[in-house]
Protein backbone atom coordinates (compact mmCIF):
# COMPACT_ATOMS: atom_id res chain seq x y z
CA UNK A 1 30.05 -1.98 11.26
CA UNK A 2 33.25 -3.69 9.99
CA UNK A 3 34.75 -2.47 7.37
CA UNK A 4 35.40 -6.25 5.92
CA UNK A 5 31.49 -6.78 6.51
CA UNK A 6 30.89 -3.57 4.53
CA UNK A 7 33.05 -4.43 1.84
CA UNK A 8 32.15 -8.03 1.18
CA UNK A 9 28.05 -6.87 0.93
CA UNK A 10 29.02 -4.08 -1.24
CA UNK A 11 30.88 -6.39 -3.75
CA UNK A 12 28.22 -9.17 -3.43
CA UNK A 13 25.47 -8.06 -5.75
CA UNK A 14 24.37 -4.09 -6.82
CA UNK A 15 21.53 -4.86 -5.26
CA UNK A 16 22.89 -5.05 -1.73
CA UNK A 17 25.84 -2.63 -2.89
CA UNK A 18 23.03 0.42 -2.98
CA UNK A 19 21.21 -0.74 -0.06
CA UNK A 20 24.39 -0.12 2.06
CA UNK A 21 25.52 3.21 0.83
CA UNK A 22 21.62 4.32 1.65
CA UNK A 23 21.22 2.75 4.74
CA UNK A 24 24.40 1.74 6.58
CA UNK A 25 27.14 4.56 5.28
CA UNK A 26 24.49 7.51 4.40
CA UNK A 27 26.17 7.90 1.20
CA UNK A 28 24.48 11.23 -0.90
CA UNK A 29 21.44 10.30 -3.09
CA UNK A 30 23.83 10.51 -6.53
CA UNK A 31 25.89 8.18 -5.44
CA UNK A 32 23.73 5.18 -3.84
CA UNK A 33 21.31 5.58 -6.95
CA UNK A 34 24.18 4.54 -9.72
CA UNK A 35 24.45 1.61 -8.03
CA UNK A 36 20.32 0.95 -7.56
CA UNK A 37 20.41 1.31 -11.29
CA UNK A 38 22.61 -1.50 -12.38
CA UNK A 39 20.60 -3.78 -10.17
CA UNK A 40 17.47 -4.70 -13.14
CA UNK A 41 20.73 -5.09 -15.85
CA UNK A 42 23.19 -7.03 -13.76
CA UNK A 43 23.52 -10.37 -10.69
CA UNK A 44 20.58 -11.33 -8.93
CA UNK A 45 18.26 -9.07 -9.72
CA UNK A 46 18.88 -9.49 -13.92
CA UNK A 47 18.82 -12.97 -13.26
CA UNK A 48 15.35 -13.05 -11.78
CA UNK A 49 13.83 -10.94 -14.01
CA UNK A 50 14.79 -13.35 -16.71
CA UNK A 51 13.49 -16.42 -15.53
CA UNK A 52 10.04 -14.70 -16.11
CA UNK A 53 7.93 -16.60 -18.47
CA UNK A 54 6.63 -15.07 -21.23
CA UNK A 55 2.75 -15.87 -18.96
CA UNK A 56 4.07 -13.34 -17.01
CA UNK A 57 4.43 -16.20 -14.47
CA UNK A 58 7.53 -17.82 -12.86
CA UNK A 59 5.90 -21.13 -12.23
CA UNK A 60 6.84 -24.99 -12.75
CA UNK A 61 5.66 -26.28 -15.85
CA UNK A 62 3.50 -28.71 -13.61
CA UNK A 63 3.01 -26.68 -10.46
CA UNK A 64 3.08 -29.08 -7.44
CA UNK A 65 1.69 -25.89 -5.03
CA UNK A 66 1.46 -22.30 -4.37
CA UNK A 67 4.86 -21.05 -4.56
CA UNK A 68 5.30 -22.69 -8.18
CA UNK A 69 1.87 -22.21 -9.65
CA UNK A 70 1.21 -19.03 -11.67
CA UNK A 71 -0.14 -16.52 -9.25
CA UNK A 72 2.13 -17.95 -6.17
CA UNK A 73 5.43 -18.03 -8.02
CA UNK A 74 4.52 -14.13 -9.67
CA UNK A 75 3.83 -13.23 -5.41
CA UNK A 76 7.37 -14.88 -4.40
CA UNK A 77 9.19 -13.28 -7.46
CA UNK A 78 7.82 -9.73 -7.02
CA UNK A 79 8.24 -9.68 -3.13
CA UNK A 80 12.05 -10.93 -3.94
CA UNK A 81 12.54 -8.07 -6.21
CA UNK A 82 11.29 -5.84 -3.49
CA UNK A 83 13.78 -7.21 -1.23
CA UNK A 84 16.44 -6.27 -3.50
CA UNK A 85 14.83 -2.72 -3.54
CA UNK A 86 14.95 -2.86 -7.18
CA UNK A 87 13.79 0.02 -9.04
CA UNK A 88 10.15 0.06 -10.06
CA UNK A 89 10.13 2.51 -12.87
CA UNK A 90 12.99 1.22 -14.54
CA UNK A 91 12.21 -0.18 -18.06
CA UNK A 92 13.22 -3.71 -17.60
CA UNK A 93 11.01 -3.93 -14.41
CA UNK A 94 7.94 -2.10 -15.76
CA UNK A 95 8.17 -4.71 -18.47
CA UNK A 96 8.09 -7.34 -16.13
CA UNK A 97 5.02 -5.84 -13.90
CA UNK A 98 3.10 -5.36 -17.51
CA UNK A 99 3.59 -8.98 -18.32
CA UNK A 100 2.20 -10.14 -14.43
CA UNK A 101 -0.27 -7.74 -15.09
CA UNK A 102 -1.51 -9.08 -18.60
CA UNK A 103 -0.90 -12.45 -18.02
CA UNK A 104 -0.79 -13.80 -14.46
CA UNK A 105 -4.76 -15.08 -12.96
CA UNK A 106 -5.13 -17.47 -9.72
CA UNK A 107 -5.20 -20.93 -10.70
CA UNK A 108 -8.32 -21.49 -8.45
CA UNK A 109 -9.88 -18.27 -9.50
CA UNK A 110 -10.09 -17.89 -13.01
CA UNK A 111 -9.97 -15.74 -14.61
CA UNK A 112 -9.34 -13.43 -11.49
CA UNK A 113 -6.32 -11.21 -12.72
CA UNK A 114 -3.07 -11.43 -10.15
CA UNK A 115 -3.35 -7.67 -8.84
CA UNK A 116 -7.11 -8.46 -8.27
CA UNK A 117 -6.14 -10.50 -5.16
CA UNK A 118 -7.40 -13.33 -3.64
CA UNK A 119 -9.39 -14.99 -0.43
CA UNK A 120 -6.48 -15.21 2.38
CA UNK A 121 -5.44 -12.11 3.50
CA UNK A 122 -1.70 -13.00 4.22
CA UNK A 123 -1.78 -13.44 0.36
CA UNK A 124 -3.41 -10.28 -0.30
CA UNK A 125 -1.03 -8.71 1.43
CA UNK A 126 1.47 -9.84 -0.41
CA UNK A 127 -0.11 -8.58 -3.44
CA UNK A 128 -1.02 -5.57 -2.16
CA UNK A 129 2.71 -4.87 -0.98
CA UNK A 130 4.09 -5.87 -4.80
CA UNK A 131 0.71 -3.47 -6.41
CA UNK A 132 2.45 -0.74 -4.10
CA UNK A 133 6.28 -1.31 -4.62
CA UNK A 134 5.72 -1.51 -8.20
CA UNK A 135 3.21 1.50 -8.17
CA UNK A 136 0.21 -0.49 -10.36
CA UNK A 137 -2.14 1.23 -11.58
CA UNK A 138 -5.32 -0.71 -11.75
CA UNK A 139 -8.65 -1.07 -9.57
CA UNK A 140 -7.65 -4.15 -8.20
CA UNK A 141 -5.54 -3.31 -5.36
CA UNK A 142 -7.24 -0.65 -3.92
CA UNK A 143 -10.19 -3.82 -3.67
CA UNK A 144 -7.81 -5.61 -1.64
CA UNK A 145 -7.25 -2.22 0.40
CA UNK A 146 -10.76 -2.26 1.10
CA UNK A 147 -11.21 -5.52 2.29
CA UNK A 148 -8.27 -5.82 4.51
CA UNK A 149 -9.10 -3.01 6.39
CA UNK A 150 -12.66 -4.54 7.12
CA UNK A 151 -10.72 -7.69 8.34
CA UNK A 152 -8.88 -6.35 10.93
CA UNK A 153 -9.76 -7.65 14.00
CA UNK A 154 -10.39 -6.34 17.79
CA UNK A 155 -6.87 -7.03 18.74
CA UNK A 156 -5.46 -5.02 16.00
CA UNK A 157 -4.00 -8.35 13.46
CA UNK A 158 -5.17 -9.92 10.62
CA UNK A 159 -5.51 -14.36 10.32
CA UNK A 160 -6.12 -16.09 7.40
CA UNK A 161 -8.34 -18.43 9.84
CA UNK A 162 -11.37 -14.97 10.42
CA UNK A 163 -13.90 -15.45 11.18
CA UNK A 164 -13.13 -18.69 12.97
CA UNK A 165 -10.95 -17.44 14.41
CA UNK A 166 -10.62 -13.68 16.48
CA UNK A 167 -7.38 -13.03 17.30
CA UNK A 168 -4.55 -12.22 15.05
CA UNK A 169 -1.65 -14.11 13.51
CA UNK A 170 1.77 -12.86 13.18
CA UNK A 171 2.13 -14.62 9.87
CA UNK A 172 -1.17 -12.75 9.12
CA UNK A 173 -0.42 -9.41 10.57
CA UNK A 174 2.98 -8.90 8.82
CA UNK A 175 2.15 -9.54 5.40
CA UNK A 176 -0.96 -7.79 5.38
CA UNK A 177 1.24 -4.62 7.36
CA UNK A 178 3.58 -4.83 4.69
CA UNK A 179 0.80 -4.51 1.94
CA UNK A 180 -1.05 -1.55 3.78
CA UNK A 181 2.35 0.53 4.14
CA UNK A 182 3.52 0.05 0.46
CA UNK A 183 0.21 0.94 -1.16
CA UNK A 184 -0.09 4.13 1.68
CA UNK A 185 2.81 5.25 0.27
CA UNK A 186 1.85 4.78 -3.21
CA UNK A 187 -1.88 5.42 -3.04
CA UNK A 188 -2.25 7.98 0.61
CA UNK A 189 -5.16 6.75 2.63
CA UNK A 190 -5.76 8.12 6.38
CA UNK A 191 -8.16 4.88 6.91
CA UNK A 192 -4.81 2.95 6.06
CA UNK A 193 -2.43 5.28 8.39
CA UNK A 194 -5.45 4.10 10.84
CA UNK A 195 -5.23 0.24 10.45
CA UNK A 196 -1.47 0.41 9.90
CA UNK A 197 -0.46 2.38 13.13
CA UNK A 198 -3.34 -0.33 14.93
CA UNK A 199 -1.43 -3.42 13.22
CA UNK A 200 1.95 -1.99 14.58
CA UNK A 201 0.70 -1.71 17.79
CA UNK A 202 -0.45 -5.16 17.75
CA UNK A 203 3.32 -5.98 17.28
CA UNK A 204 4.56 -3.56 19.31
CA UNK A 205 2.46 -5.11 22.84
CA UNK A 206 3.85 -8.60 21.97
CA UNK A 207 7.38 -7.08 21.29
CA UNK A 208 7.31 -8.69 17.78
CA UNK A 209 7.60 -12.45 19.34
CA UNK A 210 5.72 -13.00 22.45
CA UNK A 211 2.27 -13.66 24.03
CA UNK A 212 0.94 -11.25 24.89
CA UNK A 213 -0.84 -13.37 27.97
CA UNK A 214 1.95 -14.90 29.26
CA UNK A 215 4.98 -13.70 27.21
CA UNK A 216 5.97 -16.89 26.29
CA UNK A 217 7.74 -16.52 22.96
CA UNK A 218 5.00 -17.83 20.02
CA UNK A 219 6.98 -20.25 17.61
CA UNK A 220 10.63 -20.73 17.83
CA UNK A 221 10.33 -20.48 14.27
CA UNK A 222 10.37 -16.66 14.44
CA UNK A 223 13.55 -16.79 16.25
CA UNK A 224 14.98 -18.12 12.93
CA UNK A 225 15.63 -15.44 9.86
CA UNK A 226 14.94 -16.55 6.66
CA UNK A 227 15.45 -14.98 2.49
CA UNK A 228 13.29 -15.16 1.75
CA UNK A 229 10.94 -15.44 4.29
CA UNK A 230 7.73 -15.89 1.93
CA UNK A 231 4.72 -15.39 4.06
CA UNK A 232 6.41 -16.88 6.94
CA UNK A 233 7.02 -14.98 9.82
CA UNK A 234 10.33 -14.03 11.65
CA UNK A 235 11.86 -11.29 14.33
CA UNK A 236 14.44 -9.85 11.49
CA UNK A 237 11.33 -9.09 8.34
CA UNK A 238 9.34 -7.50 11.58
CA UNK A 239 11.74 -5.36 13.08
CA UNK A 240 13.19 -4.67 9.39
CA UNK A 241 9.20 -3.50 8.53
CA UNK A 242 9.45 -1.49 11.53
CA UNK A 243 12.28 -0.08 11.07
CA UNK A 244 10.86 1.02 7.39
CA UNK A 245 7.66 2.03 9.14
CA UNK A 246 9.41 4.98 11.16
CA UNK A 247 8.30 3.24 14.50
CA UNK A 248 10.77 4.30 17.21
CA UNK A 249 12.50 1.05 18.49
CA UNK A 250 11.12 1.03 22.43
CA UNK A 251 11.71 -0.90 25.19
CA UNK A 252 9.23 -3.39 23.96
CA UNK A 253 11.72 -4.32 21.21
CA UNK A 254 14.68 -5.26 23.60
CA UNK A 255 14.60 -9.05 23.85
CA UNK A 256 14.13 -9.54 19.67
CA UNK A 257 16.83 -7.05 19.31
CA UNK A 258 18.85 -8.90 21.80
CA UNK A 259 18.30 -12.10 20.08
CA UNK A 260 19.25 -10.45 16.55
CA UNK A 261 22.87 -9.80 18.37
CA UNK A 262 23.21 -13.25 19.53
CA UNK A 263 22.84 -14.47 15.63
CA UNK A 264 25.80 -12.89 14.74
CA UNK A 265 28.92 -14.89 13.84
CA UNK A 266 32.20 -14.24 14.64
CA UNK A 267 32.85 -12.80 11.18
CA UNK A 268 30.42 -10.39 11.74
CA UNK A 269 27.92 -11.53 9.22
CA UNK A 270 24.10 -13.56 10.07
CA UNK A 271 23.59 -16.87 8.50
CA UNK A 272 20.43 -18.15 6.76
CA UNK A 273 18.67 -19.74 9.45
CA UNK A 274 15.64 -21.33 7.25
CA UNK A 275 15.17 -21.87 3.74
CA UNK A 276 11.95 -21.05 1.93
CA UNK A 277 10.06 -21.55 4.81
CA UNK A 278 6.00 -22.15 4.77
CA UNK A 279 6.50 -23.77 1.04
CA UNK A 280 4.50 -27.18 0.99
CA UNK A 281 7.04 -29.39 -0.13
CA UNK A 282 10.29 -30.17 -1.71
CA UNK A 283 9.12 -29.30 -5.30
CA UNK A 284 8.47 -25.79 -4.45
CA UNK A 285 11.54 -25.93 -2.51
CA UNK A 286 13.53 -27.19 -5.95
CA UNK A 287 11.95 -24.89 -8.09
CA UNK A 288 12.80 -21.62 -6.49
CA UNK A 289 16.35 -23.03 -5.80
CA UNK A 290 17.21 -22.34 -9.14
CA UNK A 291 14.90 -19.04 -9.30
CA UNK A 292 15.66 -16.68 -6.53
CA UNK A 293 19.66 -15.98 -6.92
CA UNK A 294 21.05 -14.17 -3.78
CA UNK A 295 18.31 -15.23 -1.73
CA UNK A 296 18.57 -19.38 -1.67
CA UNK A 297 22.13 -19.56 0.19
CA UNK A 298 22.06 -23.14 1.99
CA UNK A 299 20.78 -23.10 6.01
CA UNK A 300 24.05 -22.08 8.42
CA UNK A 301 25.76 -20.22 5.53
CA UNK A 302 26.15 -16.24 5.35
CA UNK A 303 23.51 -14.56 4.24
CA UNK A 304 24.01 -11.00 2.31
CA UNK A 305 20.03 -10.43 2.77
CA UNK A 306 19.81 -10.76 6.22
CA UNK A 307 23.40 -9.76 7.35
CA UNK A 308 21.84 -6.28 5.55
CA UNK A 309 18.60 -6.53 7.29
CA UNK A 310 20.22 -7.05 11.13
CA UNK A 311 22.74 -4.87 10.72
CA UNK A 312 20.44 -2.14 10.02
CA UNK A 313 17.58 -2.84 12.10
CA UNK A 314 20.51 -2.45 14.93
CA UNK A 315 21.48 0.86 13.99
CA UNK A 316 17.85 1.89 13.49
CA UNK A 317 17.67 0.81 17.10
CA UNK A 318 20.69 2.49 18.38
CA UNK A 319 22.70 -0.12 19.04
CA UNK A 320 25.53 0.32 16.30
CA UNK A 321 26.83 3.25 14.87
C-alpha cells in the first residue's frame, strides 16, 4: 500500500487512523486502540454523536421519509458509527445507545421500541447488526433473530418482497447477513452460524454480483461503492462483510475483486461512486448531508471509507501485501 495512501487515511479522521494500524499495518493491540479511543471525543465520529436529538433520534424536524424519520435516521446513524468501528462501551456511545433505546419507536408502529424491529427484513437487519455492534441488552433483538432465521428462503437469501416472492435479494441478503453475524458474535447461536454460513453461500455461488442462471451481472448499481451504502447493495460492503466473516476469498470472488482494482485512481485512493443511495428523495439526501461527516464526500471525489474498505478487502484476498 503506498505509503502517501497510508498516511493521508491515517491523518484523515481517528476513526480511519485505528482502522489502518489494525487492519492494513498490523500494528500491536496498545497501539491501534489509543487511537479507537479518541474516535467518540474527536472528527467524525464526535460530530455524529452530537447531532443526536435529545428523542434519541437523528431525524428532520418534518421527516419527508425513512432515512429522516425517527427510527430510519437512528438505523443510518448507528450503522455509520459502526462503519467508523467506534467503540461500543465507551461512555459517550453507551449514552447515545441508552437514549435510542429510551426514546426512538417506528413512526408506523407505535409505540414499537427501535431495537424491537420492524416488518422488512433488510431493516431488521439493520437493527439487528446496530443491537449487536452496540451489544443491547434487551428482548427485542433476539425477536428479530428469530424471525429472520424463519425467513430465509430455499436459495439461502432473504427479500423484503417473501412471500411473494422466493428467491433472494442481494439488498435483502446483505443487511440481514450483516445483522445475523454481529448479534452471533454478541449473543452465540449455532442456528445463526447455520443461516449465516447458508446466506454466505448464497453470495458466494453468484460471486457477490452475478446471476446465478446466466451470470449476467444483477444491477450495475453494485458495481458502484457507496458511504454509506444504507441498505443498498454494492461489491465493496459484500466482499468487506466477507472479509469480516472469515470466508476465504475463492475463485468465485475473482471478477468483483477484479473490478475493485479497476476503481482505483491513479493516486491510489477509490472515489465515492454513489451518494446515499436507496434514500427516497432529495430531502433525505439534504438532511444527512449535514449529518454523516466523513461519509457524505461528493460522487467522483476520494473517499477515506471506501479507499479503507478496498484496500483491505484486497489484502484479505491476497492481492496486496
Amino acid at each position: 500500500m503506498p505509503r502517501d495512501v497510508q498516511d493521508w487515511l491515517i491523518k484523515v479522521d481517528p476513526s480511519m487512523e485505528w482502522q489502518v494500524l489494525r487492519d492494513l499495518q498490523d500494528e500491536p493491540k496498545e497501539r491501534y486502540l489509543i487511537a479507537r479511543a479518541r474516535v467518540p471525543h474527536s472528527g467524525w465520529g464526535e460530530a455524529l454523536l452530537e447531532r443526536q436529538r435529545p428523542d434519541g433520534s437523528w431525524a428532520a424536524d418534518e421527516p419527508s421519509g425513512w432515512a429522516d424519520s425517527p427510527d430510519g435516521s437512528a438505523t443510518y446513524a448507528l450503522s455509520i458509527l459502526r462503519l467508523f468501528e467506534i467503540d461500543p462501551d465507551d461512555s459517550a456511545v453507551r449514552a447515545a445507545i441508552d437514549r435510542v433505546h429510551e426514546g426512538v419507536t417506528y413512526i408506523y408502529q407505535n409505540p414499537t421500541p427501535y431495537f424491537g424491529g420492524e416488518t422488512e427484513v433488510c431493516v431488521n437487519g439493520m437493527v439487528l447488526a446496530n443491537a449487536g455492534y452496540f451489544h443491547v441488552e434487551a428482548e427485542g433483538p433476539a425477536g428479530i433473530a428469530d424471525r429472520l432465521l424463519g425467513q430465509q428462503l430455499d436459495d439461502g437469501g432473504w427479500n423484503c418482497d417473501a412471500p411473494g416472492s422466493r428467491r433472494g435479494s442481494f439488498h435483502s441478503t446483505l443487511c440481514v447477513l450483516e445483522g445475523l453475524l454481529a448479534w452471533n458474535r454478541w449473543r452465540p447461536d449455532p442456528r445463526l452460524r447455520e443461516a449465516l454460513d447458508r446466506g454466505i453461500e448464497y453470495l458466494m455461488l453468484r460471486g457477490a454480483m452475478h446471476r446465478l442462471s446466466t451470470g449476467e451481472i444483477v444491477d450495475s448499481s453494485f458495481l458502484v461503492p457507496a458511504s454509506p451504502p444504507g441498505w443498498h447493495y454494492d461489491i465493496v460492503r459484500a466482499l468487506d462483510f466477507l472479509r469480516d466473516a472469515s470466508v476465504v476469498a475463492d475463485d468465485r470472488l475473482g471478477a468483483a475483486l477484479d473490478h475493485i482494482e479497476t476503481l482505483r485512481a491513479d493516486n491510489g485512493r477509490w472515489q465515492q461512486g454513489a451518494l446515499h443511495p436507496g434514500l427516497d428523495g432529495e430531502r433525505e439526501r439534504e438532511h444527512w448531508a449535514g449529518r454523516a461527516p466523513g461519509v457524505g464526500e461528493s460522487v467522483g471525489t476520494d473517499s477515506p471509507v471506501i479507499t479503507l474498505r478496498a484496500r483491505r478487502i484486497l489484502r484479505w484476498a491476497g492481492r496486496e501485501a
